[in-house]
N, C-alpha and C. Protein backbone atom coordinates (compact mmCIF):
# COMPACT_ATOMS: atom_id res chain seq x y z
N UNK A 1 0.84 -1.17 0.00
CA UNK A 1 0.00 0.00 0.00
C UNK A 1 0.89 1.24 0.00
N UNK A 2 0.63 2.23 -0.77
CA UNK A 2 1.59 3.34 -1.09
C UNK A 2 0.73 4.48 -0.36
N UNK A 3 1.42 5.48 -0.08
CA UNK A 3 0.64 6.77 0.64
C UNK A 3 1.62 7.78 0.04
N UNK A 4 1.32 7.43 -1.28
CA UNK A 4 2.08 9.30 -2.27
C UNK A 4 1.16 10.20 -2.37
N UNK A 5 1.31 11.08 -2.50
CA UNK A 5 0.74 12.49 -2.75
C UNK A 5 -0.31 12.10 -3.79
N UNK A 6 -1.61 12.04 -4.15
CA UNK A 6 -2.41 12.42 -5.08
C UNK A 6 -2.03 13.18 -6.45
N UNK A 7 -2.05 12.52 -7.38
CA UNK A 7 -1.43 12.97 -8.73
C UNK A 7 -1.96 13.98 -9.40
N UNK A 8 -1.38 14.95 -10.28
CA UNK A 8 -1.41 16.59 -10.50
C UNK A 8 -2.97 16.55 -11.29
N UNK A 9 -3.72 15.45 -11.78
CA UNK A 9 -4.96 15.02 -12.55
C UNK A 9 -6.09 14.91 -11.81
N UNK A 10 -5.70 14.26 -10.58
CA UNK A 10 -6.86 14.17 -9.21
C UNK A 10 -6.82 15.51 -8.34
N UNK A 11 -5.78 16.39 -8.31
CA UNK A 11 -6.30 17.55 -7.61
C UNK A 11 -6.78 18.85 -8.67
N UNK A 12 -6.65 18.34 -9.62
CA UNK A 12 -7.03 19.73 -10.78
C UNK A 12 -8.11 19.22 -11.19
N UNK A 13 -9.15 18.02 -11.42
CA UNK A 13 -10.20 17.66 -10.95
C UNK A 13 -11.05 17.92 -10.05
N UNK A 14 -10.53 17.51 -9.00
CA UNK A 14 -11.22 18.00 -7.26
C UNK A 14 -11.70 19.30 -7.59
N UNK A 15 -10.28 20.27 -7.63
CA UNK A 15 -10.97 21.78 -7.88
C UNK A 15 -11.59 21.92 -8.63
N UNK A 16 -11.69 21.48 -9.73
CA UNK A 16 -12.85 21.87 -10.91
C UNK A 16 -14.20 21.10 -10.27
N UNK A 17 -14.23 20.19 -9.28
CA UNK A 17 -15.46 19.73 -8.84
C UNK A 17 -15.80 20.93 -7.85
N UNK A 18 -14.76 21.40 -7.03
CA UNK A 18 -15.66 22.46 -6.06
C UNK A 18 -15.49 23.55 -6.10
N UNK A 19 -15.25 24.05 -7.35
CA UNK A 19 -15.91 24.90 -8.10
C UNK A 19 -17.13 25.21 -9.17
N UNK A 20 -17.02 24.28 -9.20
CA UNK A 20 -18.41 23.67 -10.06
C UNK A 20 -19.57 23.34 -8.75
N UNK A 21 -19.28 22.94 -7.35
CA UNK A 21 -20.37 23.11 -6.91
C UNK A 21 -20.88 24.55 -6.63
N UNK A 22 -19.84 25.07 -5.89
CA UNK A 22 -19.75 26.38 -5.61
C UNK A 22 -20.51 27.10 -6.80
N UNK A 23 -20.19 27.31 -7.78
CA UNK A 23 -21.22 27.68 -8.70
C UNK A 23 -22.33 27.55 -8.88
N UNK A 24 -22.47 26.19 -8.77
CA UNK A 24 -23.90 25.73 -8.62
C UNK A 24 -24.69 26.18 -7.32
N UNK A 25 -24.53 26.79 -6.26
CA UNK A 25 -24.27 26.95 -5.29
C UNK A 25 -25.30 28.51 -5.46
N UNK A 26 -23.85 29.02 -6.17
CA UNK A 26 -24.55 30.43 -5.57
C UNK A 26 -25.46 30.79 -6.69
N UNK A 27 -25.42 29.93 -8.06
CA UNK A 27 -26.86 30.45 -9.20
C UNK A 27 -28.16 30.39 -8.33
N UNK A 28 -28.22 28.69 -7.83
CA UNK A 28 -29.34 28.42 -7.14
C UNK A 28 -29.74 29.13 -6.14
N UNK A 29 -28.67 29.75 -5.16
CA UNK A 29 -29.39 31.01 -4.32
C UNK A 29 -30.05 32.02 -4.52
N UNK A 30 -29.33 32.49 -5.96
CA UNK A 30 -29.28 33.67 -6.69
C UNK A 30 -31.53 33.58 -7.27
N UNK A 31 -30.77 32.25 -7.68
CA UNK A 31 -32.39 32.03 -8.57
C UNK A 31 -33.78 32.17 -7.27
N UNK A 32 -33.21 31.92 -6.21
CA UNK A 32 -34.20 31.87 -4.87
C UNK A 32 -34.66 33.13 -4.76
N UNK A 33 -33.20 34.28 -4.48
CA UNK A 33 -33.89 35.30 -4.20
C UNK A 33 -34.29 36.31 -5.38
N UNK A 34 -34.35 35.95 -6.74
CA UNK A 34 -34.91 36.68 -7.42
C UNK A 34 -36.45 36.48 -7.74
N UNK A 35 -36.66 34.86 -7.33
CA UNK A 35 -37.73 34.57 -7.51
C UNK A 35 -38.57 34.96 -6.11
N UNK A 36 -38.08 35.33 -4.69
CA UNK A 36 -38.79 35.33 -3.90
C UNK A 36 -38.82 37.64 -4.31
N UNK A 37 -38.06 38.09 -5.04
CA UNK A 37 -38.60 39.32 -4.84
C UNK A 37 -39.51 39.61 -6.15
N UNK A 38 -39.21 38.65 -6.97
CA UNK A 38 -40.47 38.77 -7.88
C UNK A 38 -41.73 38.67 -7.66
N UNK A 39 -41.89 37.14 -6.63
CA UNK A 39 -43.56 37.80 -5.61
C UNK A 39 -43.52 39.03 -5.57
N UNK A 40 -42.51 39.79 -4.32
CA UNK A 40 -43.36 40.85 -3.70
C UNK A 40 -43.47 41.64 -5.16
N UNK A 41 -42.67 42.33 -6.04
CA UNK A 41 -42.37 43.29 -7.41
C UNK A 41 -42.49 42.71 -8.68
N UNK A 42 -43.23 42.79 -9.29
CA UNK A 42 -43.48 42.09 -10.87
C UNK A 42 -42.30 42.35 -11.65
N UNK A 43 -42.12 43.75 -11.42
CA UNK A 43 -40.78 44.28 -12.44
C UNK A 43 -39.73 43.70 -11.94
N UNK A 44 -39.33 42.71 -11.00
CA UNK A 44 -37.95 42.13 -10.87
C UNK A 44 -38.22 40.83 -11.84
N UNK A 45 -37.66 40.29 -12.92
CA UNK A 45 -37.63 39.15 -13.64
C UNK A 45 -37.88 38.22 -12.74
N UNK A 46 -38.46 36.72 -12.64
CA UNK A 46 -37.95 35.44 -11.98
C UNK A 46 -37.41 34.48 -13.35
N UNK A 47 -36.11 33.93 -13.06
CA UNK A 47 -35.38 33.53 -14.39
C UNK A 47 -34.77 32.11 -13.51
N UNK A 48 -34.38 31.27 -14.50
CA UNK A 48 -34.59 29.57 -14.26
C UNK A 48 -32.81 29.74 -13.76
N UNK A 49 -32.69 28.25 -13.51
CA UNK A 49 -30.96 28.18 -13.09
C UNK A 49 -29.91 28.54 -14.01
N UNK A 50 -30.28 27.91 -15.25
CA UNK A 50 -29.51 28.76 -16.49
C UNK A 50 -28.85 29.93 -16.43
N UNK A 51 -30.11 30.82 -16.58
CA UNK A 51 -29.70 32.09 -16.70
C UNK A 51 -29.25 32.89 -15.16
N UNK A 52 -29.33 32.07 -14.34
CA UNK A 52 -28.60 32.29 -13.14
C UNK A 52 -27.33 32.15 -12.75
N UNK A 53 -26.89 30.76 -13.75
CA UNK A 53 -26.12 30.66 -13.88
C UNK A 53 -24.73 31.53 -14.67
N UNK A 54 -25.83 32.07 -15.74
CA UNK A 54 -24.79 32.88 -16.41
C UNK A 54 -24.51 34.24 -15.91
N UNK A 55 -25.20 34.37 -14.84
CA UNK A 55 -25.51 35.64 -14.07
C UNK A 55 -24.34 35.99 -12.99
N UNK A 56 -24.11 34.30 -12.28
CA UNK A 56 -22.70 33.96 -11.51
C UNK A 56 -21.87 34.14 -12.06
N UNK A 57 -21.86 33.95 -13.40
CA UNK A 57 -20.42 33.83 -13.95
C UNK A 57 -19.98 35.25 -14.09
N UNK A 58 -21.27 36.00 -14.81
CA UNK A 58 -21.04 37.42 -15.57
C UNK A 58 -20.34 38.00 -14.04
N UNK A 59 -21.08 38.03 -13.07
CA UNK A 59 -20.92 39.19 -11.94
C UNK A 59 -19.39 38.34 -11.26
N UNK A 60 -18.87 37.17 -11.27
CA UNK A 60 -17.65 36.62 -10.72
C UNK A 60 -16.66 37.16 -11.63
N UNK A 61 -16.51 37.25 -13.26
CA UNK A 61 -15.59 38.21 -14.05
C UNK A 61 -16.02 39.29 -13.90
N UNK A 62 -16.82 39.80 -13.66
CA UNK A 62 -16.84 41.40 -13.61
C UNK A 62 -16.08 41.77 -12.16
N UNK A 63 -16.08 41.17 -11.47
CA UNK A 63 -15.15 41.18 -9.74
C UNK A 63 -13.70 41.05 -9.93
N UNK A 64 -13.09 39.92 -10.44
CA UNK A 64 -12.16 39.48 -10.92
C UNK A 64 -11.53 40.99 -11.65
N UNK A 65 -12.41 41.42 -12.71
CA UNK A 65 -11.74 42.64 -13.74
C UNK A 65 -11.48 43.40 -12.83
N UNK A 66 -12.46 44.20 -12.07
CA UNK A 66 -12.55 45.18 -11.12
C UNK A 66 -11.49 45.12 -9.78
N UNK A 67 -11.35 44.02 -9.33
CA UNK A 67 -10.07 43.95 -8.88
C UNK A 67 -8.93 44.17 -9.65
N UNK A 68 -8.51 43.08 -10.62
CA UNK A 68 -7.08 43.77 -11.10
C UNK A 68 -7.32 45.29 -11.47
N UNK A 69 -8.21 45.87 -12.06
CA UNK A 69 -8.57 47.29 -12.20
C UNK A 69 -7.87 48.55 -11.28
N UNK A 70 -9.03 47.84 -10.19
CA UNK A 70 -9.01 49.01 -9.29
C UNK A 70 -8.25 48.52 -7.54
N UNK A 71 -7.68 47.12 -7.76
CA UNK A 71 -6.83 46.77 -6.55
C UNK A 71 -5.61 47.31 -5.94
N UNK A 72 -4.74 47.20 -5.38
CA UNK A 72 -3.58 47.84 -5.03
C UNK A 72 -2.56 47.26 -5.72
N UNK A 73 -1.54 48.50 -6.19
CA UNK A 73 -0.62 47.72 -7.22
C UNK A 73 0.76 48.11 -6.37
């Protein structure tokens, strides 16, 4: 029985798994509370996981830009 380090394929995996939940993660929150303020306000959209999804992504690069942007150099 060997106890080596986990190979450079199984941890660049892993992360792409929990990041991929994490994503999944925060669309589905995202999709909660747009759909719970669309009850109270008609004019707020309620939009499916999809487009929630693309919603995580848009606003996680727009953070990302805005940091290197406007971070400390």
């Amino acid at each position: 029985m060997s106890t080596s380090a986990p190979s450079v394929g199984a941890t660049i995996a892993g992360t792409c798994l929990g990041m991929q939940a994490a994503l999944s993660a925060e669309a589905w929150l995202l999709m909660l509370v747009l759909g719970a303020v669309h009850s109270v306000a008609a004019a707020v959209p309620a939009v499916g996981f999809g487009t929630a999804v693309l919603f995580v992504i848009g606003l996680n690069m727009a953070t990302g830009y805005a940091r290197r942007v406007f971070g400390r150099k």
